[in-house]
PDB file of N, CA and C in Angstrom:
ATOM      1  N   UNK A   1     -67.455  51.014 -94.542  1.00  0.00           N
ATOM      2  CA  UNK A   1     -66.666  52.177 -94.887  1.00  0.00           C
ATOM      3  C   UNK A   1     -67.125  53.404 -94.091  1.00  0.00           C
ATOM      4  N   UNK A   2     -68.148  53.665 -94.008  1.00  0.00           N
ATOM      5  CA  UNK A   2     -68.597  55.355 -93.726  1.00  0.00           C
ATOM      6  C   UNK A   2     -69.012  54.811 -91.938  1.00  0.00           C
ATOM      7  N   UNK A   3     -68.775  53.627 -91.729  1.00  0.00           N
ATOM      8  CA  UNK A   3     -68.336  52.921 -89.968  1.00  0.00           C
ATOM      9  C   UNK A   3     -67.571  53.895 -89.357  1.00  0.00           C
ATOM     10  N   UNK A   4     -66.059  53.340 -90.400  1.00  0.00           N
ATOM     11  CA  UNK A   4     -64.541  53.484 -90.405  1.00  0.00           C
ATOM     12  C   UNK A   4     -64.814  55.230 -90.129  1.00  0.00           C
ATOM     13  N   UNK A   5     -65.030  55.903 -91.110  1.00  0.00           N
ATOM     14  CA  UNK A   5     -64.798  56.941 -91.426  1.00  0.00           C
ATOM     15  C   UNK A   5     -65.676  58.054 -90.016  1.00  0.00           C
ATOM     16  N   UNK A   6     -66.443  57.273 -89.396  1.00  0.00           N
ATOM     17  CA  UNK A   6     -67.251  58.263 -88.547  1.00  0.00           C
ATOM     18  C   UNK A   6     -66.688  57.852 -87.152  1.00  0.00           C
ATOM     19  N   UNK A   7     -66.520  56.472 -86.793  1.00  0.00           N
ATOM     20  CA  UNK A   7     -64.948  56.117 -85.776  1.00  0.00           C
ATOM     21  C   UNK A   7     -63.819  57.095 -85.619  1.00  0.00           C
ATOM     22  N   UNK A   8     -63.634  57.064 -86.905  1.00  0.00           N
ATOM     23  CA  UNK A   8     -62.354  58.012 -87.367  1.00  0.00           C
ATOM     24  C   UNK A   8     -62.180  59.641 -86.391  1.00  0.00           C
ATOM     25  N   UNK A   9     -63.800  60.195 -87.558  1.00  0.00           N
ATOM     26  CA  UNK A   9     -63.859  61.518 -86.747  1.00  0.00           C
ATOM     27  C   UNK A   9     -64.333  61.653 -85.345  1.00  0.00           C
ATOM     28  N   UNK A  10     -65.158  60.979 -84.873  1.00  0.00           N
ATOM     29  CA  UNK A  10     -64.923  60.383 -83.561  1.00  0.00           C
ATOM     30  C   UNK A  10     -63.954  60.424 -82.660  1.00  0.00           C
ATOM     31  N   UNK A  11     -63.030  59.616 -82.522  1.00  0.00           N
ATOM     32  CA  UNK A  11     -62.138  59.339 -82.269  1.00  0.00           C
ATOM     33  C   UNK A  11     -60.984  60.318 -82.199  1.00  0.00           C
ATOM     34  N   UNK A  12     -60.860  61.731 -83.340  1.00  0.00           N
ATOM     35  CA  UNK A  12     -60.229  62.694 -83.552  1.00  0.00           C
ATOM     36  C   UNK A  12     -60.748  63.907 -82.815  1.00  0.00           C
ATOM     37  N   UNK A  13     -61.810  63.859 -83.032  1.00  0.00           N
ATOM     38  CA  UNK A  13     -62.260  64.795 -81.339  1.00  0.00           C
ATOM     39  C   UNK A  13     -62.410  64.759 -80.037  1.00  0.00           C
ATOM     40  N   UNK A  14     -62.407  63.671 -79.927  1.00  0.00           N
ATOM     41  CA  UNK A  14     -62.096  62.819 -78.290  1.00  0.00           C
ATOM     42  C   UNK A  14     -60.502  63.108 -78.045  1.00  0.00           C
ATOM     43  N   UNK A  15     -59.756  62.812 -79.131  1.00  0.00           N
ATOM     44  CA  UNK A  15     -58.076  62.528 -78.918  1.00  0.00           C
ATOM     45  C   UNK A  15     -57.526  64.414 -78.748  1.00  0.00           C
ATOM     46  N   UNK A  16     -58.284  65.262 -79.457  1.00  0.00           N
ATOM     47  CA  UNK A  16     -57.994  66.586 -79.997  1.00  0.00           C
ATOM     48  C   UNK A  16     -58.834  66.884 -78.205  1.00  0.00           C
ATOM     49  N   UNK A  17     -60.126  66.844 -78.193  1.00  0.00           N
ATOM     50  CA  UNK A  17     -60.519  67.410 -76.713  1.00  0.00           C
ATOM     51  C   UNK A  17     -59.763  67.029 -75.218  1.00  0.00           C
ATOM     52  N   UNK A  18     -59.395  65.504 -75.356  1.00  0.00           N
ATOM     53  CA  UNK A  18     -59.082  64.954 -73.487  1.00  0.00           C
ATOM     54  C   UNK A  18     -57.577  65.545 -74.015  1.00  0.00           C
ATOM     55  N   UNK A  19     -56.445  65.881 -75.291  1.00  0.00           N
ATOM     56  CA  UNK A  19     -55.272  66.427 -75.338  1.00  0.00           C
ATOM     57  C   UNK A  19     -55.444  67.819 -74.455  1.00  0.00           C
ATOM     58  N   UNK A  20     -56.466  68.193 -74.913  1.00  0.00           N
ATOM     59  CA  UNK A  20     -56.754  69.940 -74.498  1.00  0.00           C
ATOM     60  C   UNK A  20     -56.667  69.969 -72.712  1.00  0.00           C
ATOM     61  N   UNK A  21     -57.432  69.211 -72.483  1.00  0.00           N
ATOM     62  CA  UNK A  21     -57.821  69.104 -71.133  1.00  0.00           C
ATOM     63  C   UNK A  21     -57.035  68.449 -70.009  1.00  0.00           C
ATOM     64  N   UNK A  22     -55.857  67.505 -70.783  1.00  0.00           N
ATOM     65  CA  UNK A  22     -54.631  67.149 -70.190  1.00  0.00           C
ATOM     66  C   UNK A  22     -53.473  67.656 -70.410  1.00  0.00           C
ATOM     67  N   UNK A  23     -53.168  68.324 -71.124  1.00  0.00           N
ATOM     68  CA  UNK A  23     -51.761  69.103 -71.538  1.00  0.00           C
ATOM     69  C   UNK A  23     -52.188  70.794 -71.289  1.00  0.00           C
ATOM     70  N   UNK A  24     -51.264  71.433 -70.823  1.00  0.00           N
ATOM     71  CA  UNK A  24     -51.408  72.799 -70.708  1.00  0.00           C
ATOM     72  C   UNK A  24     -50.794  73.621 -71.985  1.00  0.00           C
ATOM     73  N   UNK A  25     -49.675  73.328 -72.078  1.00  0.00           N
ATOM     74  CA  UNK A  25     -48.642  73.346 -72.802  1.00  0.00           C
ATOM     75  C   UNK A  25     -49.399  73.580 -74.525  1.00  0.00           C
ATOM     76  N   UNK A  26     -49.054  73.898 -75.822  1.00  0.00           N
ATOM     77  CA  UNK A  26     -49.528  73.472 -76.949  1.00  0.00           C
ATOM     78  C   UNK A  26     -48.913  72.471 -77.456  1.00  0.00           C
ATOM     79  N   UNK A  27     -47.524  72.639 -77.440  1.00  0.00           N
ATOM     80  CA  UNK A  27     -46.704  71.264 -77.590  1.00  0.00           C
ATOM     81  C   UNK A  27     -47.042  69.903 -77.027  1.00  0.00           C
ATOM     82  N   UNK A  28     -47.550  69.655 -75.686  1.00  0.00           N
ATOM     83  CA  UNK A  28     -47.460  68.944 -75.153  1.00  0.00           C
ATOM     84  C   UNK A  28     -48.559  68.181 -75.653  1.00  0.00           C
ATOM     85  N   UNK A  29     -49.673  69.707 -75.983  1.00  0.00           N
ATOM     86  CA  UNK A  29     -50.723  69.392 -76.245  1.00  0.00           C
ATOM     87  C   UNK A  29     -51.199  68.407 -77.452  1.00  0.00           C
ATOM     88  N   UNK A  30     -49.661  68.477 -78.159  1.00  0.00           N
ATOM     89  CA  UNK A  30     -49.609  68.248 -79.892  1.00  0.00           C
ATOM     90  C   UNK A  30     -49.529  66.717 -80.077  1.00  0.00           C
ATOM     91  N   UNK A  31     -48.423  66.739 -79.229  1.00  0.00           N
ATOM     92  CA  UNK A  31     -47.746  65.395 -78.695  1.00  0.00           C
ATOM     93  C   UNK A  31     -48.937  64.320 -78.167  1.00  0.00           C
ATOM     94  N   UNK A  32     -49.829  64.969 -77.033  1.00  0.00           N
ATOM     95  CA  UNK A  32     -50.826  63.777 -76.646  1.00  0.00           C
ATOM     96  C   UNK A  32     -52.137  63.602 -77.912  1.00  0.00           C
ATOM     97  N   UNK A  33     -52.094  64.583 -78.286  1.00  0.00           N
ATOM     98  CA  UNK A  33     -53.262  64.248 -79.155  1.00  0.00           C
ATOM     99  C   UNK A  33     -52.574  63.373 -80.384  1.00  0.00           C
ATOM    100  N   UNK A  34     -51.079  63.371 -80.908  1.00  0.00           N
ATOM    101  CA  UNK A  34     -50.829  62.285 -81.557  1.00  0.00           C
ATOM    102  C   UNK A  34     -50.817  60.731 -81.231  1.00  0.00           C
ATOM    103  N   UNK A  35     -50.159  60.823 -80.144  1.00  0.00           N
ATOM    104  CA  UNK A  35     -50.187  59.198 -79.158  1.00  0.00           C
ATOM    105  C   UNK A  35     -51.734  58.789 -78.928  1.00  0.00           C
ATOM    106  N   UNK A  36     -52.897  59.745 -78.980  1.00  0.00           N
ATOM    107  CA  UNK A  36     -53.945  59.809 -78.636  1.00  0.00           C
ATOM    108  C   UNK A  36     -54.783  59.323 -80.307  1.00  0.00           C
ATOM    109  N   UNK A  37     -54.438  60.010 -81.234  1.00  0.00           N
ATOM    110  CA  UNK A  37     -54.823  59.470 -82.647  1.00  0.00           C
ATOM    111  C   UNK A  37     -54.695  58.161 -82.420  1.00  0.00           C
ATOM    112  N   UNK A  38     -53.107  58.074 -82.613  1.00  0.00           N
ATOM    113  CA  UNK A  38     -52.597  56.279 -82.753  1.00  0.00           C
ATOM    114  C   UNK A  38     -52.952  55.453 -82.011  1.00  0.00           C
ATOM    115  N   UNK A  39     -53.597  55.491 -80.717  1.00  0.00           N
ATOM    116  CA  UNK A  39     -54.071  54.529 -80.136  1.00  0.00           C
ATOM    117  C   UNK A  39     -55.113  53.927 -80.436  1.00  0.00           C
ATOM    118  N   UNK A  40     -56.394  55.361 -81.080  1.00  0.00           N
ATOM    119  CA  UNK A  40     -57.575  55.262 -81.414  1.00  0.00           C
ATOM    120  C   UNK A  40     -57.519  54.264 -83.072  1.00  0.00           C
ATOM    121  N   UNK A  41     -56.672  54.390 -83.636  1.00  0.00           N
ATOM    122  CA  UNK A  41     -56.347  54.016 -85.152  1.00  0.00           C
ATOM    123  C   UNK A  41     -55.440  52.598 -85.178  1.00  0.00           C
ATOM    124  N   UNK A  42     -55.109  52.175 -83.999  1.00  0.00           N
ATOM    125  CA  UNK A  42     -54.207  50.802 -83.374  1.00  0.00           C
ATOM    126  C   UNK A  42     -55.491  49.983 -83.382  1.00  0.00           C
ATOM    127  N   UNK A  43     -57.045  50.383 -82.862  1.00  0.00           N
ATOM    128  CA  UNK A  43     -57.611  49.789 -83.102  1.00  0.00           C
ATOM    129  C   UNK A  43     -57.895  48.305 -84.049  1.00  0.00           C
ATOM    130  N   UNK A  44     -57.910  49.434 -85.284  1.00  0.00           N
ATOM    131  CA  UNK A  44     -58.456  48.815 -86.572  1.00  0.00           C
ATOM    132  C   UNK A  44     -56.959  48.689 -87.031  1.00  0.00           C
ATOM    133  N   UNK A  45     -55.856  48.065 -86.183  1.00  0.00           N
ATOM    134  CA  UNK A  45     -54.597  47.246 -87.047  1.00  0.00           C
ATOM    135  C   UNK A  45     -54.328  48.812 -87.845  1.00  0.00           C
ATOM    136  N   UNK A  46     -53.212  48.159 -89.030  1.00  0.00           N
ATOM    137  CA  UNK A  46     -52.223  48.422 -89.395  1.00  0.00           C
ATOM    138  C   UNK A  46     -52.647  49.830 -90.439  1.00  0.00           C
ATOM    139  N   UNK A  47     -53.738  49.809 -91.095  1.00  0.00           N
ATOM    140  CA  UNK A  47     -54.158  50.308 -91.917  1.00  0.00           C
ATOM    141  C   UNK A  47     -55.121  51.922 -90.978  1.00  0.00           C
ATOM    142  N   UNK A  48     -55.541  50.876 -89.909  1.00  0.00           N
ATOM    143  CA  UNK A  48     -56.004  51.914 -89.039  1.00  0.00           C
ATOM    144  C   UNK A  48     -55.353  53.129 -88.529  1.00  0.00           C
ATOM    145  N   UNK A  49     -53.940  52.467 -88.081  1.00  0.00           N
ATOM    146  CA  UNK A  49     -52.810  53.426 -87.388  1.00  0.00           C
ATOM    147  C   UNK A  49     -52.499  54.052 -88.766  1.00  0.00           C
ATOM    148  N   UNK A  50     -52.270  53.607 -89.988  1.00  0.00           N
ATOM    149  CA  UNK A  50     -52.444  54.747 -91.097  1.00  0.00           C
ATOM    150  C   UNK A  50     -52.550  55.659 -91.230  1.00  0.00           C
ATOM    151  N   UNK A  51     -53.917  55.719 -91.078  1.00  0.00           N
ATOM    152  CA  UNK A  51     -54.711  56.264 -91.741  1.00  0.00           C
ATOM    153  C   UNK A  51     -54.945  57.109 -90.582  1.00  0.00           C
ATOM    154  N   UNK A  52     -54.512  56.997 -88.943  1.00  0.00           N
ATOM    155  CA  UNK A  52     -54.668  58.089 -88.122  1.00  0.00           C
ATOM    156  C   UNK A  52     -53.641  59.371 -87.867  1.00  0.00           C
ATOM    157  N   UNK A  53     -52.545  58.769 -88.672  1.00  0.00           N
ATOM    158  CA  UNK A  53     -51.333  59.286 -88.584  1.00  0.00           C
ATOM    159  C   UNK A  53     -51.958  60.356 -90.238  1.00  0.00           C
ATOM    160  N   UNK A  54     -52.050  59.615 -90.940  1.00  0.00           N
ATOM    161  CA  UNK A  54     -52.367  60.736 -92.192  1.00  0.00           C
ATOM    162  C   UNK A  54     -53.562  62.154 -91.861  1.00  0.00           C
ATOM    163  N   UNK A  55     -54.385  60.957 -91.215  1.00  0.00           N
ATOM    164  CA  UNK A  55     -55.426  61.901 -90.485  1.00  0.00           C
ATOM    165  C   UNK A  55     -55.084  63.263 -89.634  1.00  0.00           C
ATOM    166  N   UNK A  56     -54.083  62.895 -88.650  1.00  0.00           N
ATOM    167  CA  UNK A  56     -53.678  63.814 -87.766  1.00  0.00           C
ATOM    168  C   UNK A  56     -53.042  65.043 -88.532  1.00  0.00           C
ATOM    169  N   UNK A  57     -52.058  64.471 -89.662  1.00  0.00           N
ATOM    170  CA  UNK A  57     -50.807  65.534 -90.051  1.00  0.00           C
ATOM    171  C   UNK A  57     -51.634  66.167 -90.980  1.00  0.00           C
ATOM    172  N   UNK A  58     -52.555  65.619 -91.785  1.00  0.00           N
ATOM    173  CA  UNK A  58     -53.425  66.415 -92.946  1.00  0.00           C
ATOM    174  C   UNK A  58     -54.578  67.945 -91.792  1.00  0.00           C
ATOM    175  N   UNK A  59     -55.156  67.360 -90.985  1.00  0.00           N
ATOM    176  CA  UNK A  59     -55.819  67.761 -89.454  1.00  0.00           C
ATOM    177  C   UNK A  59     -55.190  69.288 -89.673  1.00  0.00           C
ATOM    178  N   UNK A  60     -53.891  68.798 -89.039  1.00  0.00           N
ATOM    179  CA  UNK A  60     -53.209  70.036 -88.375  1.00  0.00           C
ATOM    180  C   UNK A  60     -52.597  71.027 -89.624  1.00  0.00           C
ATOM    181  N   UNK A  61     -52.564  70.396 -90.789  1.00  0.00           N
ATOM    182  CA  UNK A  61     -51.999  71.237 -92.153  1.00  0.00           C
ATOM    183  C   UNK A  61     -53.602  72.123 -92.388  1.00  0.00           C
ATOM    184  N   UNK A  62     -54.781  71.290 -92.038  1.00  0.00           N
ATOM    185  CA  UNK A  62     -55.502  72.248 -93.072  1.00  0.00           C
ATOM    186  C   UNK A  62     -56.211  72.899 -91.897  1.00  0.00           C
ATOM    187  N   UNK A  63     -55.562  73.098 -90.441  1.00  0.00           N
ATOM    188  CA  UNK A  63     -56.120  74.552 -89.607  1.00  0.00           C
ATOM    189  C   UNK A  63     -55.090  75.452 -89.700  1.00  0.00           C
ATOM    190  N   UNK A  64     -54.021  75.154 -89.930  1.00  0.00           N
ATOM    191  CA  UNK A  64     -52.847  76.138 -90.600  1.00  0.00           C
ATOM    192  C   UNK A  64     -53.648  77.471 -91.716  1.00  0.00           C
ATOM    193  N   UNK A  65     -54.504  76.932 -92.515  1.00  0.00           N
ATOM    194  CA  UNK A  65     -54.130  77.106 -93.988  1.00  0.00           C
ATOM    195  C   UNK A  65     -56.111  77.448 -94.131  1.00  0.00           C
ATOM    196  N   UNK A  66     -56.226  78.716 -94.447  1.00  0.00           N
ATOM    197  CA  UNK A  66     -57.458  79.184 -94.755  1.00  0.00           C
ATOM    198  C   UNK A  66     -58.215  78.255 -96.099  1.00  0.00           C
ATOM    199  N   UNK A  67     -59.409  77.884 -95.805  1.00  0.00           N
ATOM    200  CA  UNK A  67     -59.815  77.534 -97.106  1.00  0.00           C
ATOM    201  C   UNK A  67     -61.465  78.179 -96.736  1.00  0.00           C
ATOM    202  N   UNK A  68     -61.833  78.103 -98.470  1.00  0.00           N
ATOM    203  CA  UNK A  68     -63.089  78.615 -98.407  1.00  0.00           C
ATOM    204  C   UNK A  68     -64.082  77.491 -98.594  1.00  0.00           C
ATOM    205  N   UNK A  69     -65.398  77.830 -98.752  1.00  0.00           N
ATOM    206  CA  UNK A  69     -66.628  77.074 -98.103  1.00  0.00           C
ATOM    207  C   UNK A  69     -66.539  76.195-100.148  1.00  0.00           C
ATOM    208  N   UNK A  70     -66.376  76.759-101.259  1.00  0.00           N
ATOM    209  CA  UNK A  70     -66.036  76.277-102.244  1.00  0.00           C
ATOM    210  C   UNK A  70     -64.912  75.373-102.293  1.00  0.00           C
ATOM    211  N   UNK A  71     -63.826  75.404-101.689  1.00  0.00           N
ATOM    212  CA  UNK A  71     -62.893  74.317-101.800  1.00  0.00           C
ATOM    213  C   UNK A  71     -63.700  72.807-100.962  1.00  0.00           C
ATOM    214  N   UNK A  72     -64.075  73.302 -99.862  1.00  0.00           N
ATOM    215  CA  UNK A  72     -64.359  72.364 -98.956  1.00  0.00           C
ATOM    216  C   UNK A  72     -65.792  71.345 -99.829  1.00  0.00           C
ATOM    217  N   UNK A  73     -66.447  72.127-100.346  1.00  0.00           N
ATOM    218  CA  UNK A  73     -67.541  71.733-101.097  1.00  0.00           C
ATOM    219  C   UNK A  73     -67.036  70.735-102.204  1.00  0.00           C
ATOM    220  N   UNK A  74     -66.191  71.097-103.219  1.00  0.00           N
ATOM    221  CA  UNK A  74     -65.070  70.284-104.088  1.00  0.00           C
ATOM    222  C   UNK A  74     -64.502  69.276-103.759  1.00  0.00           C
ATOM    223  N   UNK A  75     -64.261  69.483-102.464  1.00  0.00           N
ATOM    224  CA  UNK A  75     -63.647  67.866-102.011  1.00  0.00           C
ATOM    225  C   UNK A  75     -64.344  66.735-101.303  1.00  0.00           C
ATOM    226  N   UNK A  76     -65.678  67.680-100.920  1.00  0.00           N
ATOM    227  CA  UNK A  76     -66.483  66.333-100.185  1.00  0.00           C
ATOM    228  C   UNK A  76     -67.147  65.781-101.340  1.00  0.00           C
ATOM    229  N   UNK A  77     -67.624  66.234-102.551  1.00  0.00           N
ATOM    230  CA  UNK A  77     -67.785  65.626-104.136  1.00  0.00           C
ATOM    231  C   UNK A  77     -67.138  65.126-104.570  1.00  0.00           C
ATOM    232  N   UNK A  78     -65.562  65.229-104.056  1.00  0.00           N
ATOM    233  CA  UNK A  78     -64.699  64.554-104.992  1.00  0.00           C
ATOM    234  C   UNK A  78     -64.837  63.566-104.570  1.00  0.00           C
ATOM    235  N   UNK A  79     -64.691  62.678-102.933  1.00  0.00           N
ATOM    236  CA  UNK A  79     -64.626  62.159-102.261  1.00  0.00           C
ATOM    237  C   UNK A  79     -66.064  61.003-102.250  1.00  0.00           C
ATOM    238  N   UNK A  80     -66.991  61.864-102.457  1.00  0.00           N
ATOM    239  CA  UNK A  80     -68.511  60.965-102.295  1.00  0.00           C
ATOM    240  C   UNK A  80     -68.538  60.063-103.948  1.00  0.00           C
ATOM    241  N   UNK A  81     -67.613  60.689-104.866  1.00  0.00           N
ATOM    242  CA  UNK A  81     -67.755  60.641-106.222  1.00  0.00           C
ATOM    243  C   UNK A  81     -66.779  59.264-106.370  1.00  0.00           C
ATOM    244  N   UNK A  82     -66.063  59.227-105.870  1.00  0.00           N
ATOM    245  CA  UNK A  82     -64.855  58.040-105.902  1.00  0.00           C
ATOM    246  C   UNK A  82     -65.294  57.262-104.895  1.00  0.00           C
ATOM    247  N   UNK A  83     -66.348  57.325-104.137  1.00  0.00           N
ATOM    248  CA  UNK A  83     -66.839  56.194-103.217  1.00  0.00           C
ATOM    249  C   UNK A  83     -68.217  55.543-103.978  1.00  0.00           C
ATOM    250  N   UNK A  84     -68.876  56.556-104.569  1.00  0.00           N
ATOM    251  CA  UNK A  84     -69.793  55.861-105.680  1.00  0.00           C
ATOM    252  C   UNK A  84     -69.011  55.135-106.743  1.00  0.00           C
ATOM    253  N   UNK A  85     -68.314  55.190-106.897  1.00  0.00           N
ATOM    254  CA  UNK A  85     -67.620  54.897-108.145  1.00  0.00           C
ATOM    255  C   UNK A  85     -66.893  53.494-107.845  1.00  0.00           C
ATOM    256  N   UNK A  86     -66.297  53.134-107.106  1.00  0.00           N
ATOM    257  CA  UNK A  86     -65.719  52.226-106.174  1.00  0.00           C
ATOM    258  C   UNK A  86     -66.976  51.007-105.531  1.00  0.00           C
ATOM    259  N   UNK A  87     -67.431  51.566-104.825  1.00  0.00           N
ATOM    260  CA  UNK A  87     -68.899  50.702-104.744  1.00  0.00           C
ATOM    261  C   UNK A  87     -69.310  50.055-105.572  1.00  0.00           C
ATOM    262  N   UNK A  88     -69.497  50.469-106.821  1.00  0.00           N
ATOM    263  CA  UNK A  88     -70.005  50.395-108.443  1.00  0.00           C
ATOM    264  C   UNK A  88     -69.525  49.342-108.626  1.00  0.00           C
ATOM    265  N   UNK A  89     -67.893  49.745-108.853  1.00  0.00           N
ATOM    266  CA  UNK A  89     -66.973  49.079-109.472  1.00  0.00           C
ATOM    267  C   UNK A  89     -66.925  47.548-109.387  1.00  0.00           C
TER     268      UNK A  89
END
């Protein structure tokens, strides 16, 4: 799991940096770094491309959208809390 998950972010800054550095454009820029997710997330099959596509659109919603150092804190607990829990299970 926490493989997957560090691939993931990995993979999302590689796709987000070589977009930057090949597209001039922001659009264009938007565009390669999506084809650039999905390739990285084609990897790991079906679930992979998923989960890069959720990755990307959630990505780009939460640099839109101010959050504070308390929200961000809330969700990596929520998150570590349902992976203990799951493990457990």
């Amino acid at each position: 799991m926490i493989i997957v998950i560090t691939y993931g972010v990995l993979a999302s800054f590689f796709s987000d940096w070589l977009s930057r550095k090949l597209a001039k454009r922001a659009y264009t820029s938007e565009v390669t770094s999506f084809i650039l997710h999905c390739g990285c997330g084609a990897i790991l099959q079906v679930f992979g491309l998923g989960s890069a596509i959720l990755f990307f659109i959630i990505d780009r919603f939460l640099g839109r959208v101010k959050i504070g150092w308390l929200t961000v804190i809330i969700a990596l607990s929520t998150v570590a809390l349902v992976y203990i829990i799951l493990i457990n299970w």
